[in-house]
PDB file of N, CA and C in Angstrom:
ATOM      1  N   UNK A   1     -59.435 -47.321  22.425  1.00  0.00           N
ATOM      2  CA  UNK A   1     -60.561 -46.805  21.687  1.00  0.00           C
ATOM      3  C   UNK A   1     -60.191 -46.741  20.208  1.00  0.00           C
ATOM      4  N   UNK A   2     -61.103 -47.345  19.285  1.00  0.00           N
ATOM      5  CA  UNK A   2     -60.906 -47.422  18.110  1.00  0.00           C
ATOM      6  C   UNK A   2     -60.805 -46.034  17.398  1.00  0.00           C
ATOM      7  N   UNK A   3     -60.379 -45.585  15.992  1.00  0.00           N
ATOM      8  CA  UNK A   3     -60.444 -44.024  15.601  1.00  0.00           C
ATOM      9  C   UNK A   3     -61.996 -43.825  15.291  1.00  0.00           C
ATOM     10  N   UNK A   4     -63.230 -45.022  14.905  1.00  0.00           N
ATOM     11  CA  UNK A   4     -64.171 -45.059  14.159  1.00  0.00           C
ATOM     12  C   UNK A   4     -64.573 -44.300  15.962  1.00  0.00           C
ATOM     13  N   UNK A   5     -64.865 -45.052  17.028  1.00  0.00           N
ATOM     14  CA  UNK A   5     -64.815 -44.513  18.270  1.00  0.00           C
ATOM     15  C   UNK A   5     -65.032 -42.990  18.934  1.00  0.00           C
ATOM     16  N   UNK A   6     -63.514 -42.381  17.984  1.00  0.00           N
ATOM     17  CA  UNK A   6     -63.181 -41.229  18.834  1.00  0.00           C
ATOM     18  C   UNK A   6     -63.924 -40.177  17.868  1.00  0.00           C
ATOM     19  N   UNK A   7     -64.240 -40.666  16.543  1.00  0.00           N
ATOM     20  CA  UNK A   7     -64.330 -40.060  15.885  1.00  0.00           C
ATOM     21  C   UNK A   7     -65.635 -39.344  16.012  1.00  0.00           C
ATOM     22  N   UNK A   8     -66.721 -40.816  16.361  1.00  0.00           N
ATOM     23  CA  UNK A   8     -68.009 -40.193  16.638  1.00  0.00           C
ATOM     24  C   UNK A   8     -68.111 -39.475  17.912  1.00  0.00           C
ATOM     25  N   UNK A   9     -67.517 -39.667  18.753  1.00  0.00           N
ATOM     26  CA  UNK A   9     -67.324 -38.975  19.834  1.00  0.00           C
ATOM     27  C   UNK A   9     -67.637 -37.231  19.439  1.00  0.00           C
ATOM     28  N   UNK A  10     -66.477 -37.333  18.950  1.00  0.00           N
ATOM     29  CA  UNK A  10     -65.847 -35.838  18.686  1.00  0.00           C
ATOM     30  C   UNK A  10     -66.983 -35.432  17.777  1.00  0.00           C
ATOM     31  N   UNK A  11     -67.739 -36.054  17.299  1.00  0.00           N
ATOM     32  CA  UNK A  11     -69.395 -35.630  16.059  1.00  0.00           C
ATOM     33  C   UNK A  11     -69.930 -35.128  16.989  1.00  0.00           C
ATOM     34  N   UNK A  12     -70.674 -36.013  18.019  1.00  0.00           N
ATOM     35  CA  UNK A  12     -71.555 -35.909  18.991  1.00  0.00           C
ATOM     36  C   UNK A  12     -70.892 -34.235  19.948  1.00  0.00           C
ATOM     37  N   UNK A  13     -70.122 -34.155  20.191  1.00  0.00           N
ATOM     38  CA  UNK A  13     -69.495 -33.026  20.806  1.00  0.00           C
ATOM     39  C   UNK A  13     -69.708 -31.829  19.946  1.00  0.00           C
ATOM     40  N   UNK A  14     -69.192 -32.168  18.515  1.00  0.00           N
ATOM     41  CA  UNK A  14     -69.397 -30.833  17.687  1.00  0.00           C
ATOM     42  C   UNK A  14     -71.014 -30.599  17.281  1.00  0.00           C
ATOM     43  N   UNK A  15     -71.887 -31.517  17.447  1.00  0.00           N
ATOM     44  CA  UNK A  15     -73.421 -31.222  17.086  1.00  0.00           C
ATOM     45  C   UNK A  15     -73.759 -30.555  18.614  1.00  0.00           C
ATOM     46  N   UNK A  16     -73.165 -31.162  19.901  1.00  0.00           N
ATOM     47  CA  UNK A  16     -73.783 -30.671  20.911  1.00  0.00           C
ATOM     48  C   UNK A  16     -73.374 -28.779  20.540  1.00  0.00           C
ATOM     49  N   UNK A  17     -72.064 -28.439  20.418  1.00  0.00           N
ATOM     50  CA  UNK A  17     -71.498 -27.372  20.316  1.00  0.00           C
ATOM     51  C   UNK A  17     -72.339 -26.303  19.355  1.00  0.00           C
ATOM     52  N   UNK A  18     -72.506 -27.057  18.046  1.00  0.00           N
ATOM     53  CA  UNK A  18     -73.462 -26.348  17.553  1.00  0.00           C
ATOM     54  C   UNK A  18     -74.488 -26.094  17.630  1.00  0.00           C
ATOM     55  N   UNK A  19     -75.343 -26.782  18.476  1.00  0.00           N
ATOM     56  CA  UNK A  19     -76.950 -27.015  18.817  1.00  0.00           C
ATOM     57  C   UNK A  19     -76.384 -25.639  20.187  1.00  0.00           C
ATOM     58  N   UNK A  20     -75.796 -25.278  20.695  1.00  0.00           N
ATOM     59  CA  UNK A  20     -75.740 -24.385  21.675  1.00  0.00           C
ATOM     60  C   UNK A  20     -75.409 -23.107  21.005  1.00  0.00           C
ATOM     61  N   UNK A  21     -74.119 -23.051  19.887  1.00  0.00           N
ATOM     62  CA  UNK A  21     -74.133 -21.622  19.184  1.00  0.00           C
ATOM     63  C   UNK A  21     -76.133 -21.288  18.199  1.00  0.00           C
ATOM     64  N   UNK A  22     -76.376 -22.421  17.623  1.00  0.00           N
ATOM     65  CA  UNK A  22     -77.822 -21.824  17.086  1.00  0.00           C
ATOM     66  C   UNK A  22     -78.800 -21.479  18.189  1.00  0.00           C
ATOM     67  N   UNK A  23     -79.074 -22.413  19.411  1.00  0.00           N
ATOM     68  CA  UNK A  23     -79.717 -21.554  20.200  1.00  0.00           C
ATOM     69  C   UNK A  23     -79.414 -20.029  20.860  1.00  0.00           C
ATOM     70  N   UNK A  24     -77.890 -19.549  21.114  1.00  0.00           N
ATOM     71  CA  UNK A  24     -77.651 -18.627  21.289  1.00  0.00           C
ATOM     72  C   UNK A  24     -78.152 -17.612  20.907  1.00  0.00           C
ATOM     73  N   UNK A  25     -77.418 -18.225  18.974  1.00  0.00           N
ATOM     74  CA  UNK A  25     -78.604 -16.838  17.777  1.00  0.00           C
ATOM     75  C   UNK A  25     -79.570 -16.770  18.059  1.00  0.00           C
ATOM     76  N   UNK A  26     -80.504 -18.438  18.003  1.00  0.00           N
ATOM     77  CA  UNK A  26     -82.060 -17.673  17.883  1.00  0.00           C
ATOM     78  C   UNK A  26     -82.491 -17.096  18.951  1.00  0.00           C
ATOM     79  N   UNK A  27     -81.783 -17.063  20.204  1.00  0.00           N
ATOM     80  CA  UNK A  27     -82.164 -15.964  21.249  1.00  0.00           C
ATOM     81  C   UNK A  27     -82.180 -14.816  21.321  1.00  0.00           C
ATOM     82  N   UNK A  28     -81.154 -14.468  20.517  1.00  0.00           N
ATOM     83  CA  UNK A  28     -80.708 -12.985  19.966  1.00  0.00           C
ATOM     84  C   UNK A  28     -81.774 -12.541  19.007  1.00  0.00           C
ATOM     85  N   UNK A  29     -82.154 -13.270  18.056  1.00  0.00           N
ATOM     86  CA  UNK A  29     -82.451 -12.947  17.353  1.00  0.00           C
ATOM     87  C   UNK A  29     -84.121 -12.832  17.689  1.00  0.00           C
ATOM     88  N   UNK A  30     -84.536 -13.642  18.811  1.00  0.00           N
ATOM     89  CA  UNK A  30     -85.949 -13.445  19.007  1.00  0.00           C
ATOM     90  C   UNK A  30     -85.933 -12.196  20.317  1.00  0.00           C
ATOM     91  N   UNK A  31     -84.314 -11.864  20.732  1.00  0.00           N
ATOM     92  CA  UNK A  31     -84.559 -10.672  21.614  1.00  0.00           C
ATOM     93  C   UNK A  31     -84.651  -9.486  20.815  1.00  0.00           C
ATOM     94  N   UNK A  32     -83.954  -9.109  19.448  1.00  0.00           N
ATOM     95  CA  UNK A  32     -84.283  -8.272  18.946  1.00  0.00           C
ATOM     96  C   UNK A  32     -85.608  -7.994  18.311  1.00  0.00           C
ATOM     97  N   UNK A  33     -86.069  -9.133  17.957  1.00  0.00           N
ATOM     98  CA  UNK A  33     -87.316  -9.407  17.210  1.00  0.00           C
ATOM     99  C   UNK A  33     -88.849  -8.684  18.394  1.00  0.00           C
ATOM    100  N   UNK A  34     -88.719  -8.949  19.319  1.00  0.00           N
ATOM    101  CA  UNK A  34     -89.389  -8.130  20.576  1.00  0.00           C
ATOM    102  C   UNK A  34     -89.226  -6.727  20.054  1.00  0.00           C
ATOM    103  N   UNK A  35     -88.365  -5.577  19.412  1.00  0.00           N
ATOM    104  CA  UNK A  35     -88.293  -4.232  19.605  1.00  0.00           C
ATOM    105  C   UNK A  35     -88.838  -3.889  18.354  1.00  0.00           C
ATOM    106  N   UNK A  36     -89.298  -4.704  17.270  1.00  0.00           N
ATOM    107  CA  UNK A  36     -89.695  -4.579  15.949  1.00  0.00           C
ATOM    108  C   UNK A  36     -91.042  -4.719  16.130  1.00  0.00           C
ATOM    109  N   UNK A  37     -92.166  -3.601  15.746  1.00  0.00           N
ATOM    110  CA  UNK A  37     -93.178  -3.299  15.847  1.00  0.00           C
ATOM    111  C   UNK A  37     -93.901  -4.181  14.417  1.00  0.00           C
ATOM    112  N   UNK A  38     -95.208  -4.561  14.070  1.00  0.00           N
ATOM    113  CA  UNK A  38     -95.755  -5.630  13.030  1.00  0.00           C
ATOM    114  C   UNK A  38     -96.374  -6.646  12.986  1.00  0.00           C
ATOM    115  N   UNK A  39     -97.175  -6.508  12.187  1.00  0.00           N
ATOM    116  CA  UNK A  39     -97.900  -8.026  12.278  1.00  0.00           C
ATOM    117  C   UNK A  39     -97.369  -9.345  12.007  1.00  0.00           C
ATOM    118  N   UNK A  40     -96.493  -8.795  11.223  1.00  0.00           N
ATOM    119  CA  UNK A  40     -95.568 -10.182  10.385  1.00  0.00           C
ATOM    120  C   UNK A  40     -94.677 -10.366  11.461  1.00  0.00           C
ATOM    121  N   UNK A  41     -94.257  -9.751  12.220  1.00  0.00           N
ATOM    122  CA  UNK A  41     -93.006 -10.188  13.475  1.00  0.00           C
ATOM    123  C   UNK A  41     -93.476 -10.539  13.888  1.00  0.00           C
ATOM    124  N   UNK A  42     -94.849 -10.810  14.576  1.00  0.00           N
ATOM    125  CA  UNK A  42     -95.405 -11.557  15.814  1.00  0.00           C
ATOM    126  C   UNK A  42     -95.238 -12.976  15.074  1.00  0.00           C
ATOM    127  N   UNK A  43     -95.545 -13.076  13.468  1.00  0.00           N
ATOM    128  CA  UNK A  43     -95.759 -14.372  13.378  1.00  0.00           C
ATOM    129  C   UNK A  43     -93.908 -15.075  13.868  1.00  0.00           C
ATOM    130  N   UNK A  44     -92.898 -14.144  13.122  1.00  0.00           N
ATOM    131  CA  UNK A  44     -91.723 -14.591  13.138  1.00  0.00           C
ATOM    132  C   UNK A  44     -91.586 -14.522  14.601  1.00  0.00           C
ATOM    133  N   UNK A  45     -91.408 -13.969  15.759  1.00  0.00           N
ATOM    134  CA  UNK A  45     -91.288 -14.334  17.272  1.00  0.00           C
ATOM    135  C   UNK A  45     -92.405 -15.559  17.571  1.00  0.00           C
ATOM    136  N   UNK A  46     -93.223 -15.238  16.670  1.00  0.00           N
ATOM    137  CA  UNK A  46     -93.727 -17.374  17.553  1.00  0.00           C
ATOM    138  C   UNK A  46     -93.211 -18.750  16.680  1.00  0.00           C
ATOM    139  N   UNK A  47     -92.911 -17.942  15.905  1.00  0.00           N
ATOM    140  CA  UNK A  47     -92.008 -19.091  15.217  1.00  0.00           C
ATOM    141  C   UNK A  47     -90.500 -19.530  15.893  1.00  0.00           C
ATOM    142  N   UNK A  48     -89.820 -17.885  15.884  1.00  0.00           N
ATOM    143  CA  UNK A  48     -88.333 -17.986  16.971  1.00  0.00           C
ATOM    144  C   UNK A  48     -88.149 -18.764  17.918  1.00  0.00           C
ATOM    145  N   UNK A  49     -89.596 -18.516  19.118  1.00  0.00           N
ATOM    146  CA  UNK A  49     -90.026 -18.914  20.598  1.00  0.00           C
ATOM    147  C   UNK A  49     -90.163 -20.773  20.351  1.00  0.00           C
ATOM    148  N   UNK A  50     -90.973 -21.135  19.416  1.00  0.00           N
ATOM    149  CA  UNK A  50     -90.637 -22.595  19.011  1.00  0.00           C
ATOM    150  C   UNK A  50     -89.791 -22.687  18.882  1.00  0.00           C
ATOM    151  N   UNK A  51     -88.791 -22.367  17.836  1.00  0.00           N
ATOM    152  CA  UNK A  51     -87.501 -22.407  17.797  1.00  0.00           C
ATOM    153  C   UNK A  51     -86.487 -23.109  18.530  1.00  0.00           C
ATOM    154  N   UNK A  52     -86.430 -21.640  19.722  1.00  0.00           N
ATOM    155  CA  UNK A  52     -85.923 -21.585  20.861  1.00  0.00           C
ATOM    156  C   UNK A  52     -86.200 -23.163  21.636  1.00  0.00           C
ATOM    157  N   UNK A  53     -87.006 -23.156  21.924  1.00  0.00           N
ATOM    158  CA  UNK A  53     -87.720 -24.159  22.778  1.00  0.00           C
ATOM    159  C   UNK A  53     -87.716 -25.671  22.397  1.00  0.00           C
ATOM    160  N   UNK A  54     -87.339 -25.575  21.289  1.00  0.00           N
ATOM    161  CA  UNK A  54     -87.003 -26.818  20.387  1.00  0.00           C
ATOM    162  C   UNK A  54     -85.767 -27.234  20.945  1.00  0.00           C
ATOM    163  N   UNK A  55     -85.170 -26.466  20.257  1.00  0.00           N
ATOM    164  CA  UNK A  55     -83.253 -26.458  20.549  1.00  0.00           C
ATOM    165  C   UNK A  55     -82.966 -26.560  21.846  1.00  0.00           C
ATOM    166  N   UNK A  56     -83.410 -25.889  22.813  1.00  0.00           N
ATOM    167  CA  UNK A  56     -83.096 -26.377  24.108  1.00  0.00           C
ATOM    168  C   UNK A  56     -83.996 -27.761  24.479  1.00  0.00           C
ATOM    169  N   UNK A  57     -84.923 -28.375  23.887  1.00  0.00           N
ATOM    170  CA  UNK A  57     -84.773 -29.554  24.065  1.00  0.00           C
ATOM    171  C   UNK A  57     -83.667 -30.635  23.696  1.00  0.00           C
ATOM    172  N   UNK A  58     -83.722 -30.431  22.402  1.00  0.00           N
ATOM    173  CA  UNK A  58     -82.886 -31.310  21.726  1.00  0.00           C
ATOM    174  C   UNK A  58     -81.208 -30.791  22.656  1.00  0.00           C
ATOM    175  N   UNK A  59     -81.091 -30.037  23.241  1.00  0.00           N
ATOM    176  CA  UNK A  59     -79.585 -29.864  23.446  1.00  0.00           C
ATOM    177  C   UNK A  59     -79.739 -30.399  25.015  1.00  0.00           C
ATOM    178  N   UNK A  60     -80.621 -30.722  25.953  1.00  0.00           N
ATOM    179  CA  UNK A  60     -80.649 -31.074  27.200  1.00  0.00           C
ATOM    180  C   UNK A  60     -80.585 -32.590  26.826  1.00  0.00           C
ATOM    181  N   UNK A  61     -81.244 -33.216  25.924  1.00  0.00           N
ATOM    182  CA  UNK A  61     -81.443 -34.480  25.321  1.00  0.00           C
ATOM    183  C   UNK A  61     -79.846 -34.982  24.736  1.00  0.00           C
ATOM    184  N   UNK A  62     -79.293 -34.383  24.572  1.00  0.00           N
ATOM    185  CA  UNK A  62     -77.574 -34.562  23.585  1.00  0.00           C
ATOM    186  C   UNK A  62     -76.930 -34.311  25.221  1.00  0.00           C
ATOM    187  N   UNK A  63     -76.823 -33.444  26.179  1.00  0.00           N
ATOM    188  CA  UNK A  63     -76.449 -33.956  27.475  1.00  0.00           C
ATOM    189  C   UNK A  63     -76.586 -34.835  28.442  1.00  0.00           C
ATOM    190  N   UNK A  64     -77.732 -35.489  28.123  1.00  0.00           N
ATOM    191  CA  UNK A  64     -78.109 -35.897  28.948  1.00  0.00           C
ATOM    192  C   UNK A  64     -77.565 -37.497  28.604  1.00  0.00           C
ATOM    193  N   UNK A  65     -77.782 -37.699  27.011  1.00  0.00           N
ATOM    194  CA  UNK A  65     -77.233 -38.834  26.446  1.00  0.00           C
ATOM    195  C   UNK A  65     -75.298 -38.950  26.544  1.00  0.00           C
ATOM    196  N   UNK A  66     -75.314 -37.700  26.236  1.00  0.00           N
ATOM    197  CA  UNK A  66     -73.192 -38.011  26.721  1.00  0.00           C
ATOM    198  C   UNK A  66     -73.154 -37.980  27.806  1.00  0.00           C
ATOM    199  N   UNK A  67     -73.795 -37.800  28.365  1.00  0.00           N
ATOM    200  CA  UNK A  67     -73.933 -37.837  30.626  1.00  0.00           C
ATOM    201  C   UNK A  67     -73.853 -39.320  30.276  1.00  0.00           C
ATOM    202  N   UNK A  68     -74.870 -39.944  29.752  1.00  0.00           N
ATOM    203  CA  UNK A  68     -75.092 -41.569  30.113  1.00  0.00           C
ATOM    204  C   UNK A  68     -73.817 -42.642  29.661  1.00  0.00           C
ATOM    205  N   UNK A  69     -73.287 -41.831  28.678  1.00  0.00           N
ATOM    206  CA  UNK A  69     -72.452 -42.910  27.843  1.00  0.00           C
ATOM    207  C   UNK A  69     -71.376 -42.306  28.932  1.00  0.00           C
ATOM    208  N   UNK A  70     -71.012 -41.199  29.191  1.00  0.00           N
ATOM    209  CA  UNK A  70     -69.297 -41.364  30.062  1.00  0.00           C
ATOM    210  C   UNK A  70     -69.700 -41.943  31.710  1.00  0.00           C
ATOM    211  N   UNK A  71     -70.668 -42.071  31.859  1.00  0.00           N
ATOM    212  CA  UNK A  71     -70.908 -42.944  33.197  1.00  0.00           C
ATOM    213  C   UNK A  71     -70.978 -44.651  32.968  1.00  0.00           C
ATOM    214  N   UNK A  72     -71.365 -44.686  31.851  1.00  0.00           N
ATOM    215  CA  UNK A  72     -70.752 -45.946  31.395  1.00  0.00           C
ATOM    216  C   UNK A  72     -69.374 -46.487  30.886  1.00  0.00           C
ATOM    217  N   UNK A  73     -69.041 -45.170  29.975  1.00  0.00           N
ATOM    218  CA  UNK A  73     -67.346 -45.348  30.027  1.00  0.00           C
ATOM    219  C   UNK A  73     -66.562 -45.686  31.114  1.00  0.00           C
ATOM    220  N   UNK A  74     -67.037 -44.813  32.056  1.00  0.00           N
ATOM    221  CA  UNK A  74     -66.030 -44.757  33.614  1.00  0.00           C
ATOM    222  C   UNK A  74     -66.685 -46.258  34.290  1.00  0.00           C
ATOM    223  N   UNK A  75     -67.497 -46.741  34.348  1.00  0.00           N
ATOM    224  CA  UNK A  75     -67.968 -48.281  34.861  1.00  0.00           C
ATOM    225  C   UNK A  75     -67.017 -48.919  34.402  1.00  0.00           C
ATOM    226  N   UNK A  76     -67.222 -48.996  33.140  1.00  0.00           N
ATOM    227  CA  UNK A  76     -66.138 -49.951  32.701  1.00  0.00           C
ATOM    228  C   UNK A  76     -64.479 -50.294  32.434  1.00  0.00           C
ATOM    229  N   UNK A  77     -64.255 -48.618  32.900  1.00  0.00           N
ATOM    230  CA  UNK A  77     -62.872 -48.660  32.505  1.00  0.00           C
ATOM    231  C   UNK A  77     -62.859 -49.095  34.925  1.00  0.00           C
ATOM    232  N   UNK A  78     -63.729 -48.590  35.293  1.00  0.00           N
ATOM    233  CA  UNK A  78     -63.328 -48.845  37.157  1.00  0.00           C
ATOM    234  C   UNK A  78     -63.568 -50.719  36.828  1.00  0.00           C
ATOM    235  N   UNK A  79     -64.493 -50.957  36.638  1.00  0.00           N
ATOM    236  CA  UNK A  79     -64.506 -52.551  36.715  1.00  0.00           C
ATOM    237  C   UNK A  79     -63.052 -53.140  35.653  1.00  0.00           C
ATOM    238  N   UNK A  80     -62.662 -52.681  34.839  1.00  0.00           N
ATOM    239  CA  UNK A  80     -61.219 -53.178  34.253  1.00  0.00           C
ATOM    240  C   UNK A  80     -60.227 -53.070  34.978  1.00  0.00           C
ATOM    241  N   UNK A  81     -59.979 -52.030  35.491  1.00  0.00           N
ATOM    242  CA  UNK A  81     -59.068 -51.822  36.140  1.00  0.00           C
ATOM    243  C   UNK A  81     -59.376 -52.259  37.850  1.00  0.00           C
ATOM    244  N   UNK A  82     -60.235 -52.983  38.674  1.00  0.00           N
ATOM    245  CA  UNK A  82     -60.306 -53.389  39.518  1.00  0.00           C
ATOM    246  C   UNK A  82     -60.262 -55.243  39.065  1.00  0.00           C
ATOM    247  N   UNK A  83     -60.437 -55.514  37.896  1.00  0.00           N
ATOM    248  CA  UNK A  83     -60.419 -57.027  37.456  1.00  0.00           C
ATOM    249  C   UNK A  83     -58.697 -56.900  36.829  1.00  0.00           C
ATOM    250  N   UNK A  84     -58.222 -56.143  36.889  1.00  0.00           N
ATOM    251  CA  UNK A  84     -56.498 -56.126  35.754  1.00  0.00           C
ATOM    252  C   UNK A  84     -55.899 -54.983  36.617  1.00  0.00           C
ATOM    253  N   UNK A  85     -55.646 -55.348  37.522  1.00  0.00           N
ATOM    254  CA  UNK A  85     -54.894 -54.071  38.273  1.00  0.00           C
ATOM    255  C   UNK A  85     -53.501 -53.880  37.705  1.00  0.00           C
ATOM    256  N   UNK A  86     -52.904 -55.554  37.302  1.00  0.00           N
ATOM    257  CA  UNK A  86     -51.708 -55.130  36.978  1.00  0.00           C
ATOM    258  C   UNK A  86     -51.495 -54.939  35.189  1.00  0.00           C
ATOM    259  N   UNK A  87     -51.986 -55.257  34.477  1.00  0.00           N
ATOM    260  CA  UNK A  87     -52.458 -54.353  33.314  1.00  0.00           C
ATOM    261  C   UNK A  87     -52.797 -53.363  33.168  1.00  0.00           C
ATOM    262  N   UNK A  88     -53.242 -52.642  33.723  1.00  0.00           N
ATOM    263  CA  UNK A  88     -54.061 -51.423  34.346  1.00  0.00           C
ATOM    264  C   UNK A  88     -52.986 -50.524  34.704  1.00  0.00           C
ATOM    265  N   UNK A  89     -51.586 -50.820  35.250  1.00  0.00           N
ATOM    266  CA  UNK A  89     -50.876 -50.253  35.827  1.00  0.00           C
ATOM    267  C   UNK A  89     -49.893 -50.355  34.182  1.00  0.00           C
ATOM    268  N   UNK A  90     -50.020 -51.390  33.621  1.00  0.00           N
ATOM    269  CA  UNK A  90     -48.651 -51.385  32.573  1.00  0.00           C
ATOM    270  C   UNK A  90     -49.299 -50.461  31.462  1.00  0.00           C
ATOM    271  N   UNK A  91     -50.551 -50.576  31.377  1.00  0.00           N
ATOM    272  CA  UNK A  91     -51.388 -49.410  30.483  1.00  0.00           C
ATOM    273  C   UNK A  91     -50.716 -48.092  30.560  1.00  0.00           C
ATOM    274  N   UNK A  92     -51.009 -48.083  31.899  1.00  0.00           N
ATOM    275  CA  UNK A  92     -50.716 -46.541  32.538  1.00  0.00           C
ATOM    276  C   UNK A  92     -49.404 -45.788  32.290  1.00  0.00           C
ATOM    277  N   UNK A  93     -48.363 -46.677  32.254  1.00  0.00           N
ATOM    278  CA  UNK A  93     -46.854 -46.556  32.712  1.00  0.00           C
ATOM    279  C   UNK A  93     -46.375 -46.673  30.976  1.00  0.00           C
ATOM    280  N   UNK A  94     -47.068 -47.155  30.188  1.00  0.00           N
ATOM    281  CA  UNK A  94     -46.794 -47.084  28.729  1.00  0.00           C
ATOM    282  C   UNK A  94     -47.023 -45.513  28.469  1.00  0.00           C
ATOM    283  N   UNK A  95     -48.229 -45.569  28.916  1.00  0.00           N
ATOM    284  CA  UNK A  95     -49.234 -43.886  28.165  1.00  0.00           C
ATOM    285  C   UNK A  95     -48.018 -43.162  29.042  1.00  0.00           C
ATOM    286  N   UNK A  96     -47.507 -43.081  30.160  1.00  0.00           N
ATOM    287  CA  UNK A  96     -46.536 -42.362  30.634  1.00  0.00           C
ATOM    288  C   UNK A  96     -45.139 -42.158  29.826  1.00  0.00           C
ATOM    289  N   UNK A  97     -44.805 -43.056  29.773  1.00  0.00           N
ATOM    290  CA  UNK A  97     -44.113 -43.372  28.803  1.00  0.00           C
ATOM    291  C   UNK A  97     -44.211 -42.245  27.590  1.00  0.00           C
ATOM    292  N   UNK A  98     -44.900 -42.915  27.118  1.00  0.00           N
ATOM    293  CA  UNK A  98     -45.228 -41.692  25.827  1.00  0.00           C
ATOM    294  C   UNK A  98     -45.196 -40.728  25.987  1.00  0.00           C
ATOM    295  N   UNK A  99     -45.950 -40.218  26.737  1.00  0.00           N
ATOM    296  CA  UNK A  99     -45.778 -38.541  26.652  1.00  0.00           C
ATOM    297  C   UNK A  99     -44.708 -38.066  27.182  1.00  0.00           C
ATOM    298  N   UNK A 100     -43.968 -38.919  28.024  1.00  0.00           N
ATOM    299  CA  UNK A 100     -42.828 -38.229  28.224  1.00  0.00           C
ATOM    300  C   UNK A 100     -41.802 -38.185  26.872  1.00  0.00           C
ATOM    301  N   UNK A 101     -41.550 -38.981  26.158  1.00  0.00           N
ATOM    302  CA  UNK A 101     -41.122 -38.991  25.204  1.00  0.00           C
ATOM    303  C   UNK A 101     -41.414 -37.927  24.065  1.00  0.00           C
ATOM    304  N   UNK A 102     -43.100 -37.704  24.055  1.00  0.00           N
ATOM    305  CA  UNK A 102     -43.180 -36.652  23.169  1.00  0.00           C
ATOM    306  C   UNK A 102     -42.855 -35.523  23.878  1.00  0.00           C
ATOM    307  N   UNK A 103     -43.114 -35.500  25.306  1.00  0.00           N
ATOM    308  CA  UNK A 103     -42.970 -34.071  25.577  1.00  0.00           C
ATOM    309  C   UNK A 103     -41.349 -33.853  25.624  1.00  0.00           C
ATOM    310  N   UNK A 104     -40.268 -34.459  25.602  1.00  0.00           N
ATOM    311  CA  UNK A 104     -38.735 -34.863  25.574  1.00  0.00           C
ATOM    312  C   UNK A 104     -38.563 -34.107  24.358  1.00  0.00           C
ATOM    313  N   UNK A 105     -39.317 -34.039  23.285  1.00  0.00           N
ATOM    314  CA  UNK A 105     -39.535 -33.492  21.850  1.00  0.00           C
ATOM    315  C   UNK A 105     -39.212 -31.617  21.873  1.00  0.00           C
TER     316      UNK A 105
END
């Protein structure tokens, strides 16, 4: 895997991460918003409630899309390694390799 690769990876992970801490808040924040008596809060709790409802789209939509891509990752790394078994094995025994070495550290 290239670094350009891992890199977006690790984007996509930290937007999913954050798209779950802001829905958290605005839950909080539209549960407190319920105990605040006003006309102007009703507007801000239907604004929150969109909010809310937004973000848990967009964050089922960001799972659902890294669901698709590591079921495609894993296709392709099972079809490589059933077409290169013995590459597949010297892959393996390198990456072994390595870490034993770092962990030797």
């Amino acid at each position: 895997m290239s670094d350009t690769t891992v890199q977006l990876a690790l984007g996509k992970e930290k937007i999913v991460e954050d798209l779950r801490v802001l829905l958290t808040d605005s839950e909080e924040m539209l549960r407190l918003a319920t105990a605040v008596p006003g006309e102007g809060v009703d507007a801000l709790r239907e604004r929150l409630r969109t909010h809310v409802d937004s973000l848990q789209l967009a964050l089922g939509d960001a799972q659902s899309v890294a669901k698709q891509h590591y079921r495609v990752a894993a296709d392709n790394t099972d079809r490589y390694v059933r077409e290169n078994p013995w590459q597949a094995v010297g892959i393996g025994a390198g990456i072994g390799f390595l870490l034993g070495v770092l962990a030797a550290r």
